[in-house]
N, C-alpha and C. Protein backbone atom coordinates (compact mmCIF):
# COMPACT_ATOMS: atom_id res chain seq x y z
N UNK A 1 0.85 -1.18 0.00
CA UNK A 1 0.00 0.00 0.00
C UNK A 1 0.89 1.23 0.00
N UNK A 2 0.91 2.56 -1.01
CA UNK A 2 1.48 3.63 -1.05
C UNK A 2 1.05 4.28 0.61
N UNK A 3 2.55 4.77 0.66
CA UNK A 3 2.27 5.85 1.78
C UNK A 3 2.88 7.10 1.33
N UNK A 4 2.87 7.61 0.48
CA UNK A 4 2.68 8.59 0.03
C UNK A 4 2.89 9.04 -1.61
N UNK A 5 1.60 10.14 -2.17
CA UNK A 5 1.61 9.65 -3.71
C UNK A 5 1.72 11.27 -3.93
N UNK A 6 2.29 11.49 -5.26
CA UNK A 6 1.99 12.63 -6.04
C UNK A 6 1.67 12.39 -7.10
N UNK A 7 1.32 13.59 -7.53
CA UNK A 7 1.10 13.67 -9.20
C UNK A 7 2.17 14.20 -9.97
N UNK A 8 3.02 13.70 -10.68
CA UNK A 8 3.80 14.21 -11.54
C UNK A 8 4.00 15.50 -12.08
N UNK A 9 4.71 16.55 -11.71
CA UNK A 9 4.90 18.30 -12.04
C UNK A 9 3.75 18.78 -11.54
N UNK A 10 2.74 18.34 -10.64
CA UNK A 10 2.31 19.30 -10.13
C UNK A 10 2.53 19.88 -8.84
N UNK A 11 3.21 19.53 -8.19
CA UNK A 11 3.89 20.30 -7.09
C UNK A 11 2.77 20.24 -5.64
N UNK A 12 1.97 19.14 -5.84
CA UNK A 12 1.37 18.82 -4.65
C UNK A 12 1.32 17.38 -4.34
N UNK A 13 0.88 16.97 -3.01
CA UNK A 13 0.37 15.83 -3.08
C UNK A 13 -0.65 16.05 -3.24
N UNK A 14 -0.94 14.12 -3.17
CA UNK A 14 -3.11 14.16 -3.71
C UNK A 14 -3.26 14.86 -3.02
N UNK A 15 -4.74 15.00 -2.76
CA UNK A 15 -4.99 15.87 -1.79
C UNK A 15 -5.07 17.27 -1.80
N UNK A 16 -3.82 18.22 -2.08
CA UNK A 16 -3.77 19.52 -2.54
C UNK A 16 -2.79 19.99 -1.82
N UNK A 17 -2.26 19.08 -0.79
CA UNK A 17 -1.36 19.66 0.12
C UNK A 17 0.03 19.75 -0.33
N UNK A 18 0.48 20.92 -0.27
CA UNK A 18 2.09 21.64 -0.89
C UNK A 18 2.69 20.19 -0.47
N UNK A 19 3.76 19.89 -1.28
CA UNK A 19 5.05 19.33 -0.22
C UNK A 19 5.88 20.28 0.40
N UNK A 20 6.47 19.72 1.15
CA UNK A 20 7.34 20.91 1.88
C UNK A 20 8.59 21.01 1.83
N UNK A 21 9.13 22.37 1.50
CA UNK A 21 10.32 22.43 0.64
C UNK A 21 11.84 21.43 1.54
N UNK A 22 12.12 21.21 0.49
CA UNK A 22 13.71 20.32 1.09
C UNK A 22 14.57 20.85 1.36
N UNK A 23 14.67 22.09 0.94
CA UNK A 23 15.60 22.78 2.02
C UNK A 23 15.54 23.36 2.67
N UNK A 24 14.35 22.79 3.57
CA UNK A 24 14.36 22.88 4.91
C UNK A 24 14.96 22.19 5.58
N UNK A 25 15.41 20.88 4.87
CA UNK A 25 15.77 19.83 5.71
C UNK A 25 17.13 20.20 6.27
N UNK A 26 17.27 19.78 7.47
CA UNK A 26 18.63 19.56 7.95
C UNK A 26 19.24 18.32 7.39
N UNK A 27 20.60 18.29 6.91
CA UNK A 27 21.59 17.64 6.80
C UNK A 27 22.04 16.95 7.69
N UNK A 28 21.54 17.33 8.97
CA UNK A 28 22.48 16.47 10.51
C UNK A 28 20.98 15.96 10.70
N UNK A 29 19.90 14.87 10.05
CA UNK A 29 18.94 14.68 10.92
C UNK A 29 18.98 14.02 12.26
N UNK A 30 18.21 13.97 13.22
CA UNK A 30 17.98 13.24 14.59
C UNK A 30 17.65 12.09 14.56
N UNK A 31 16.88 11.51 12.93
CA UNK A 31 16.04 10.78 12.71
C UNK A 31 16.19 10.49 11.35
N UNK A 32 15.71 8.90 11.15
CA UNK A 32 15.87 9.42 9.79
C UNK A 32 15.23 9.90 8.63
N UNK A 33 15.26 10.28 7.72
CA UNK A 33 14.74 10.75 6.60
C UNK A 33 13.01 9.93 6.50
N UNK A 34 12.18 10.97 6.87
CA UNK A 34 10.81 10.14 6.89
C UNK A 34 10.06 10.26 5.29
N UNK A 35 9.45 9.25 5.32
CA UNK A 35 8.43 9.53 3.72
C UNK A 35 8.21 10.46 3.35
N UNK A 36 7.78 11.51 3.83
CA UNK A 36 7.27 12.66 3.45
C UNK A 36 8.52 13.67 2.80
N UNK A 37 9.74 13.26 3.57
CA UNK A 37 10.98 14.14 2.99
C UNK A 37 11.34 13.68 2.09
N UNK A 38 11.56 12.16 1.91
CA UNK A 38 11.90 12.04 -0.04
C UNK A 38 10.68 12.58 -0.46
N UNK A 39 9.00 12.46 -0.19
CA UNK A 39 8.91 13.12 -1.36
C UNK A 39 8.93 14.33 -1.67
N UNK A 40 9.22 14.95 -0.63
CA UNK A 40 9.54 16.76 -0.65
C UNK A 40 11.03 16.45 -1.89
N UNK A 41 11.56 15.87 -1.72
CA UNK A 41 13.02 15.54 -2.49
C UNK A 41 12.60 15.45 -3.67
N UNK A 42 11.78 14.60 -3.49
CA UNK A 42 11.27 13.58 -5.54
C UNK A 42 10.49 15.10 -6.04
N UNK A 43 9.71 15.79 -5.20
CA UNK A 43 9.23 16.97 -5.98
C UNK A 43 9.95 17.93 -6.48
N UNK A 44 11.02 17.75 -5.92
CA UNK A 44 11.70 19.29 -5.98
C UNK A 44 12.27 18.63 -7.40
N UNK A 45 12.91 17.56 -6.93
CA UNK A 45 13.95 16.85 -8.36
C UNK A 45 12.60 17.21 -9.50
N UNK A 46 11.58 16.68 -9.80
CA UNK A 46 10.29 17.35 -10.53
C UNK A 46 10.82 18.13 -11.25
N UNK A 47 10.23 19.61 -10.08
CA UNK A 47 9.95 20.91 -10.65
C UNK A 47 11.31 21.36 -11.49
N UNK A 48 12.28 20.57 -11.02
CA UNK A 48 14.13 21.39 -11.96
C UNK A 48 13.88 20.99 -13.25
N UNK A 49 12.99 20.24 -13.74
CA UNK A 49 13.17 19.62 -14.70
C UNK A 49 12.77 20.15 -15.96
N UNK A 50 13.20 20.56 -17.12
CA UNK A 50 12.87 21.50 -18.11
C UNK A 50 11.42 21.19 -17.96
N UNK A 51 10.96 22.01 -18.38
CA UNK A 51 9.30 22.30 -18.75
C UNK A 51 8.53 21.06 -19.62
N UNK A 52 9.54 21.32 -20.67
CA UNK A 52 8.94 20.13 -21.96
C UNK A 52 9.14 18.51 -21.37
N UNK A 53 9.94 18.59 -20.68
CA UNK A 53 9.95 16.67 -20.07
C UNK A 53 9.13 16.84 -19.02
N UNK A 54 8.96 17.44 -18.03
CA UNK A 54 7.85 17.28 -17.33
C UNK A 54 6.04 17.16 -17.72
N UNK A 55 6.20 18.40 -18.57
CA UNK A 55 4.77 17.72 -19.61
C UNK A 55 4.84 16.29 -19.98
N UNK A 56 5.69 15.51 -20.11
CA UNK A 56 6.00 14.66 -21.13
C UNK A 56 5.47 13.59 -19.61
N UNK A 57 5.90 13.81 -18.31
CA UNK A 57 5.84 12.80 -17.28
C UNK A 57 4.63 12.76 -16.43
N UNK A 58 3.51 14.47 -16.60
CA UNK A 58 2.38 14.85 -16.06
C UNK A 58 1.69 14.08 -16.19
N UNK A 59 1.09 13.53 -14.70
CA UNK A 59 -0.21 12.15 -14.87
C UNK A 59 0.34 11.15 -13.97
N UNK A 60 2.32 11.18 -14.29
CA UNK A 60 2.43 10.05 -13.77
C UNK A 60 2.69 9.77 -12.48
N UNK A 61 1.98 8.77 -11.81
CA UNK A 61 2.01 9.02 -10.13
C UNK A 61 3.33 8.40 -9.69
N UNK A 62 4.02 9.34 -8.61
CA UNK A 62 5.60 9.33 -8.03
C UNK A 62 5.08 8.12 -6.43
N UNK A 63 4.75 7.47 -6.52
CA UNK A 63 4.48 6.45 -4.95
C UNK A 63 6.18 6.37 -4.01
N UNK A 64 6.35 6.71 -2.93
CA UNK A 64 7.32 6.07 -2.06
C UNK A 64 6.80 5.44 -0.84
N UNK A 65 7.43 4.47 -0.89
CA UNK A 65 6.60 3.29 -0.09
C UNK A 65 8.36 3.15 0.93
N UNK A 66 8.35 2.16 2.11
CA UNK A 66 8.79 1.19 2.60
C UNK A 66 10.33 0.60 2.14
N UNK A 67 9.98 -0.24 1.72
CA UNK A 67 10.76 -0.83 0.67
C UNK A 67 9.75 -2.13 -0.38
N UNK A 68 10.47 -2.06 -0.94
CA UNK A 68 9.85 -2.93 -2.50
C UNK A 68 8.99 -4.60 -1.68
N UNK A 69 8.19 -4.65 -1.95
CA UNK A 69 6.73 -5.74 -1.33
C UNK A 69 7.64 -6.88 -2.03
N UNK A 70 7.34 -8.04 -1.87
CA UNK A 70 7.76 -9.39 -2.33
C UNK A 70 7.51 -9.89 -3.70
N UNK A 71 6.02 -9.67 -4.05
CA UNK A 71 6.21 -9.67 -5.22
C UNK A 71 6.56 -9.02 -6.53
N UNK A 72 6.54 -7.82 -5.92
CA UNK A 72 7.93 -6.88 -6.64
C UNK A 72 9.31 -7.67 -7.02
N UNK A 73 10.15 -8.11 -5.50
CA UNK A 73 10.93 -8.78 -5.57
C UNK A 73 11.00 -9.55 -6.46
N UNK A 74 10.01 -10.83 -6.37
CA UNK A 74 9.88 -12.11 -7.20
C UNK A 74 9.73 -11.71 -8.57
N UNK A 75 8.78 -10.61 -8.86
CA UNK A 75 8.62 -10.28 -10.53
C UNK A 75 10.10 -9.59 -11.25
N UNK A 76 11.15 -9.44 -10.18
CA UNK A 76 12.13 -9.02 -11.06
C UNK A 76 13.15 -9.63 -10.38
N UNK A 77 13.29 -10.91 -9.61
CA UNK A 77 14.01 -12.24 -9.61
C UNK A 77 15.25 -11.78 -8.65
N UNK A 78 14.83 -10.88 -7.85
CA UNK A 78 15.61 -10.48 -6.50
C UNK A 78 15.28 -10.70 -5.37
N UNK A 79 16.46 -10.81 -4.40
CA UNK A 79 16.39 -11.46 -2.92
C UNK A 79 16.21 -10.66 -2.37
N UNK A 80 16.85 -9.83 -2.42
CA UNK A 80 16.83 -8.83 -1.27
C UNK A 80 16.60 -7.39 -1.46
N UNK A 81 15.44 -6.92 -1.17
CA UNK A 81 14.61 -5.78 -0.48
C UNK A 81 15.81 -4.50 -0.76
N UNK A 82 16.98 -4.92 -0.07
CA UNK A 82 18.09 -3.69 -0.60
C UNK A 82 18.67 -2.95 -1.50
N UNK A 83 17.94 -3.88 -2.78
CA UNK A 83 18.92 -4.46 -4.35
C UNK A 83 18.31 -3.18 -4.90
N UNK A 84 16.76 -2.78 -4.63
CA UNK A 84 15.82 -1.75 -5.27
C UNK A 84 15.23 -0.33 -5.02
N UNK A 85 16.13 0.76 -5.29
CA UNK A 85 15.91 1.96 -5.06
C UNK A 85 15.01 2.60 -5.28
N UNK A 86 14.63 2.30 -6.70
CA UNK A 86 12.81 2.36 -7.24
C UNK A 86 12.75 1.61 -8.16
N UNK A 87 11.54 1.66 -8.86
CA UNK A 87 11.10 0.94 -9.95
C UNK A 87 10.09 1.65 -10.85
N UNK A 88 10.18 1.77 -11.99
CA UNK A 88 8.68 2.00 -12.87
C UNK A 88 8.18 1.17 -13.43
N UNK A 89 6.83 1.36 -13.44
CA UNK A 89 5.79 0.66 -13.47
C UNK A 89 5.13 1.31 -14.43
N UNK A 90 4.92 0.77 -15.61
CA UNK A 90 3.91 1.24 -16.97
C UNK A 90 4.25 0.99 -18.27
N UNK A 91 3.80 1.75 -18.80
CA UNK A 91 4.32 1.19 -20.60
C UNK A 91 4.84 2.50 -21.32
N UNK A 92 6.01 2.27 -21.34
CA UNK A 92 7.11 2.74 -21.67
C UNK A 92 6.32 4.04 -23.17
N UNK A 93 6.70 5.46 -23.29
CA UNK A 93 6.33 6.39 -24.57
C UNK A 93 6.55 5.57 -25.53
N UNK A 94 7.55 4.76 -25.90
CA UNK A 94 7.89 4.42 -26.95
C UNK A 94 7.40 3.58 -27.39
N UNK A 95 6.05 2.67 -26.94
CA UNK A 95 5.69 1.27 -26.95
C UNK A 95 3.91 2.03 -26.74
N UNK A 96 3.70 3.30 -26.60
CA UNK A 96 2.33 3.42 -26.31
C UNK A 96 1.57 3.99 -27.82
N UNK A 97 0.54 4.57 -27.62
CA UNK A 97 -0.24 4.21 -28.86
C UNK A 97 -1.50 5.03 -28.59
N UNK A 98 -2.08 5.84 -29.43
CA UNK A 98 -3.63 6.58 -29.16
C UNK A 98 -4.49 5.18 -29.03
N UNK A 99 -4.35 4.23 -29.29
CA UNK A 99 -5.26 3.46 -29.45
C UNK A 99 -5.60 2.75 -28.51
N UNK A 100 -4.70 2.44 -27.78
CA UNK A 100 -4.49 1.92 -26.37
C UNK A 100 -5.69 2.04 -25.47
N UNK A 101 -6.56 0.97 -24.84
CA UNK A 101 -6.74 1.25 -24.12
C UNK A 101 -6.12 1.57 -22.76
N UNK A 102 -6.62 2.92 -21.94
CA UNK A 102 -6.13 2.95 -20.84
C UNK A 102 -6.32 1.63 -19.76
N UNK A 103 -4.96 1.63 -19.33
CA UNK A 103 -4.22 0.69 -18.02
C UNK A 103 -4.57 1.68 -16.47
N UNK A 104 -3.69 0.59 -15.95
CA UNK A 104 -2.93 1.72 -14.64
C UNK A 104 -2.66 2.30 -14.69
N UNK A 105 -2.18 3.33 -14.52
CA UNK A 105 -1.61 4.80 -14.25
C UNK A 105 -0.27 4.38 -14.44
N UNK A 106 0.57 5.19 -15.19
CA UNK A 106 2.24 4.90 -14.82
C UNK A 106 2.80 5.34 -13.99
N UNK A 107 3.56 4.66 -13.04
CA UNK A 107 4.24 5.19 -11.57
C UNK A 107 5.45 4.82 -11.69
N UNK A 108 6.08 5.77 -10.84
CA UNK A 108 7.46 5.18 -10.51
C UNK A 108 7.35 5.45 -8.63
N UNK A 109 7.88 4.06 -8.49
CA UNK A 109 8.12 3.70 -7.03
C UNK A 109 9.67 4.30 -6.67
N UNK A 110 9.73 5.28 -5.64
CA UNK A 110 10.90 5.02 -4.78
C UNK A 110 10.94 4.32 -3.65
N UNK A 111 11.82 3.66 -3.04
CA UNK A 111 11.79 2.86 -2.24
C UNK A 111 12.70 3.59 -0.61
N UNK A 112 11.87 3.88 -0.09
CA UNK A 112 12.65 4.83 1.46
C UNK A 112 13.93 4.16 1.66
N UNK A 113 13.80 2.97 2.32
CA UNK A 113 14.74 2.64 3.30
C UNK A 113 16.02 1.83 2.22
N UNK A 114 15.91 1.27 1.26
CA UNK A 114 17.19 1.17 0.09
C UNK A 114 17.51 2.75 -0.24
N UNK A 115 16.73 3.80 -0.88
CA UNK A 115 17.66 4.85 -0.62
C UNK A 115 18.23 4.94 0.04
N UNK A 116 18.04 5.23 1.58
CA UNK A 116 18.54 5.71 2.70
C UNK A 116 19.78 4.55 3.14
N UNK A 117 19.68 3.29 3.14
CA UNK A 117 21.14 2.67 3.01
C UNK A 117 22.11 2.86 2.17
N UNK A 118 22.02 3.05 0.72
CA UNK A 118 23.07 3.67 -0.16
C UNK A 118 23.45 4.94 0.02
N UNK A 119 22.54 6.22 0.60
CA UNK A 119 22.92 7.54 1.12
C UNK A 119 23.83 6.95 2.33
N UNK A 120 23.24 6.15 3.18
CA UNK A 120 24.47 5.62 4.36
C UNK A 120 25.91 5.42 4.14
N UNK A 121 25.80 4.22 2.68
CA UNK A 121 26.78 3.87 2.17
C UNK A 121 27.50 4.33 1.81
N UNK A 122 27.08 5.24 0.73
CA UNK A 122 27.87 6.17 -0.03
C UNK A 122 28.35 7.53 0.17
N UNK A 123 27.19 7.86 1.31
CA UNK A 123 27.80 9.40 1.60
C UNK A 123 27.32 10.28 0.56
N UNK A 124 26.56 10.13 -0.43
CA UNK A 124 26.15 10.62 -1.23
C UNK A 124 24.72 12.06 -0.81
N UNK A 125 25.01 13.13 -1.22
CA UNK A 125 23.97 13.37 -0.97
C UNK A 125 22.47 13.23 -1.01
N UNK A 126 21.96 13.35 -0.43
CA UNK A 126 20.61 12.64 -0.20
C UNK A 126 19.42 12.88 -1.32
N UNK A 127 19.65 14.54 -1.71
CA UNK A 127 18.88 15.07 -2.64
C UNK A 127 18.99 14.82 -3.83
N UNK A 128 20.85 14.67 -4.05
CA UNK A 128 21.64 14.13 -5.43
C UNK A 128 20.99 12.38 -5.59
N UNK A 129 20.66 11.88 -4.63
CA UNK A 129 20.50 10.50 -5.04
C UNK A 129 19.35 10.03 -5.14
N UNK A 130 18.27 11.02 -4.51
CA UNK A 130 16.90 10.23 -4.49
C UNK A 130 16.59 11.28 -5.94
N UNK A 131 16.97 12.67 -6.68
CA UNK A 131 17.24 12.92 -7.99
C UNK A 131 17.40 11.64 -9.02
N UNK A 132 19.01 11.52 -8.61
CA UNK A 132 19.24 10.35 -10.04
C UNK A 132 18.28 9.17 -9.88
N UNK A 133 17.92 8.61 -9.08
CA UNK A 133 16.98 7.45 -8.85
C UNK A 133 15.79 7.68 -8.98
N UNK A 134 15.14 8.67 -9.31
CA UNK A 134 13.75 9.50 -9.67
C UNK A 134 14.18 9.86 -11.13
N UNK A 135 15.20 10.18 -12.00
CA UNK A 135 15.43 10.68 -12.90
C UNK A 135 15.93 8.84 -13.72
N UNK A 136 16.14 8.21 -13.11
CA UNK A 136 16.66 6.84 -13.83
C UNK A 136 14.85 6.25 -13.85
N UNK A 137 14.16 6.37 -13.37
CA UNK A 137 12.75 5.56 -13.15
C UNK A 137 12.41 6.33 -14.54
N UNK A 138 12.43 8.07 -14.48
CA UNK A 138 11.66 8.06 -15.67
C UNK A 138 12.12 8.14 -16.84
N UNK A 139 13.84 7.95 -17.16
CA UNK A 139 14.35 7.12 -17.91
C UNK A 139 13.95 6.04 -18.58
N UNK A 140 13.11 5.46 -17.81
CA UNK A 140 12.80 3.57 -18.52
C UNK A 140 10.62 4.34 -18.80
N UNK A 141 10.34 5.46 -18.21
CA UNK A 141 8.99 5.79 -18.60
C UNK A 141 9.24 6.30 -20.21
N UNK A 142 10.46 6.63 -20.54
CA UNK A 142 10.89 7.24 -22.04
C UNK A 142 11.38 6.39 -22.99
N UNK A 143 11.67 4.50 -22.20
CA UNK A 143 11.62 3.26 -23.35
C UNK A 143 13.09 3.28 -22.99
N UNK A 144 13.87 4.16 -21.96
CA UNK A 144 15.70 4.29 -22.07
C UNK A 144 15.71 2.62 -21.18
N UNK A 145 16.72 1.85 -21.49
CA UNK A 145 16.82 0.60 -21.06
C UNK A 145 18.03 1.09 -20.11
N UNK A 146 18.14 0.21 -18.73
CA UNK A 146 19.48 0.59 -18.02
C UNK A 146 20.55 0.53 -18.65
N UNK A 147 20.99 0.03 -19.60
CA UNK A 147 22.19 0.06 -20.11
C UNK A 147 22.09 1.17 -21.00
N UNK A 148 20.95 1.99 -21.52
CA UNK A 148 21.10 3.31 -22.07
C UNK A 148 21.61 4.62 -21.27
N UNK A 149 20.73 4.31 -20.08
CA UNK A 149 20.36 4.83 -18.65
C UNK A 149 21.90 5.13 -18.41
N UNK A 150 22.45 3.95 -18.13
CA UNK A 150 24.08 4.16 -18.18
C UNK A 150 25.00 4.58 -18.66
N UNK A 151 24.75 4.62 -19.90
CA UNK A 151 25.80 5.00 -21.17
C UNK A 151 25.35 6.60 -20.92
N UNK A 152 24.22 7.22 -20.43
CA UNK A 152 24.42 8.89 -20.71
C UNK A 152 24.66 9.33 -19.36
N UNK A 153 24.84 8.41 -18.52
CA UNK A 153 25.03 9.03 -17.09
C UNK A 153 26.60 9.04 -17.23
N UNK A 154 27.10 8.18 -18.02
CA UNK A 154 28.53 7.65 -18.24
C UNK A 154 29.18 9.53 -19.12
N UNK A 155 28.27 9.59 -20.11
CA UNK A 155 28.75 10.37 -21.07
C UNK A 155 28.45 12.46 -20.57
């Protein structure tokens, strides 16, 4: 079950309620990084985003949950809960079609607590990483395969 959803470039959650800006956050938290602050994070990463790709992502719901449910796991042949920072979920621009009937909604899942161990790990900043891992999900919403994903993060 999502515990917390947005709508893609619009700069709220459901609901109507602002997120609340991330830099507010302290850097030294007491605690750690709760749901609500990645998605203050995943929004902000959003709104930087040229104008024309965000049209391009509007609709699509941003979910951060927990960490990744089991059969998540099992549908993409992983053990461990740690392995998955997010995931998208939908059918790729490049594969869609006016004709189509409408599906699910396309989402991309971040996953709290695998972020927050690789920010552990890596030392990475927090905003820089739940970014690229919000920006790699809608990578694969644009048909980019990880090994494309790679080659321009590379280049």
């Amino acid at each position: 079950m999502p515990n917390s959803l947005l709508d893609a470039g619009s700069g709220r959650a459901r609901g109507g309620a602002m997120a609340p800006d991330p830099r507010d956050l302290s850097l030294r938290h007491t605690t750690p990084p709760s749901l609500e602050d990645i998605v203050a994070l995943a929004e902000t990463a959003l709104d930087a985003l040229p104008e024309a790709l965000r049209e391009m992502v509007r609709g699509t719901a941003i979910i951060v949950e927990e960490i990744p449910d089991d059969e998540i796991l099992a549908d993409l042949g992983l053990e461990s809960a740690w392995e998955l920072t997010g995931l998208y979920r939908g059918v790729p621009l490049t594969q869609k079609s006016v004709l189509d009937v409408p599906r699910e909604p396309d989402t991309v899942l971040l996953f709290r607590e695998p972020i927050l161990l690789e920010w552990i790990e890596t030392g990475e900043d927090l905003f820089r990483l739940v970014r690229n891992v919000l920006i790699h999900e809608i990578g694969h919403h644009f048909g980019l395969s990880d090994e494309d994903i790679e080659r321009l993060e590379r280049d």
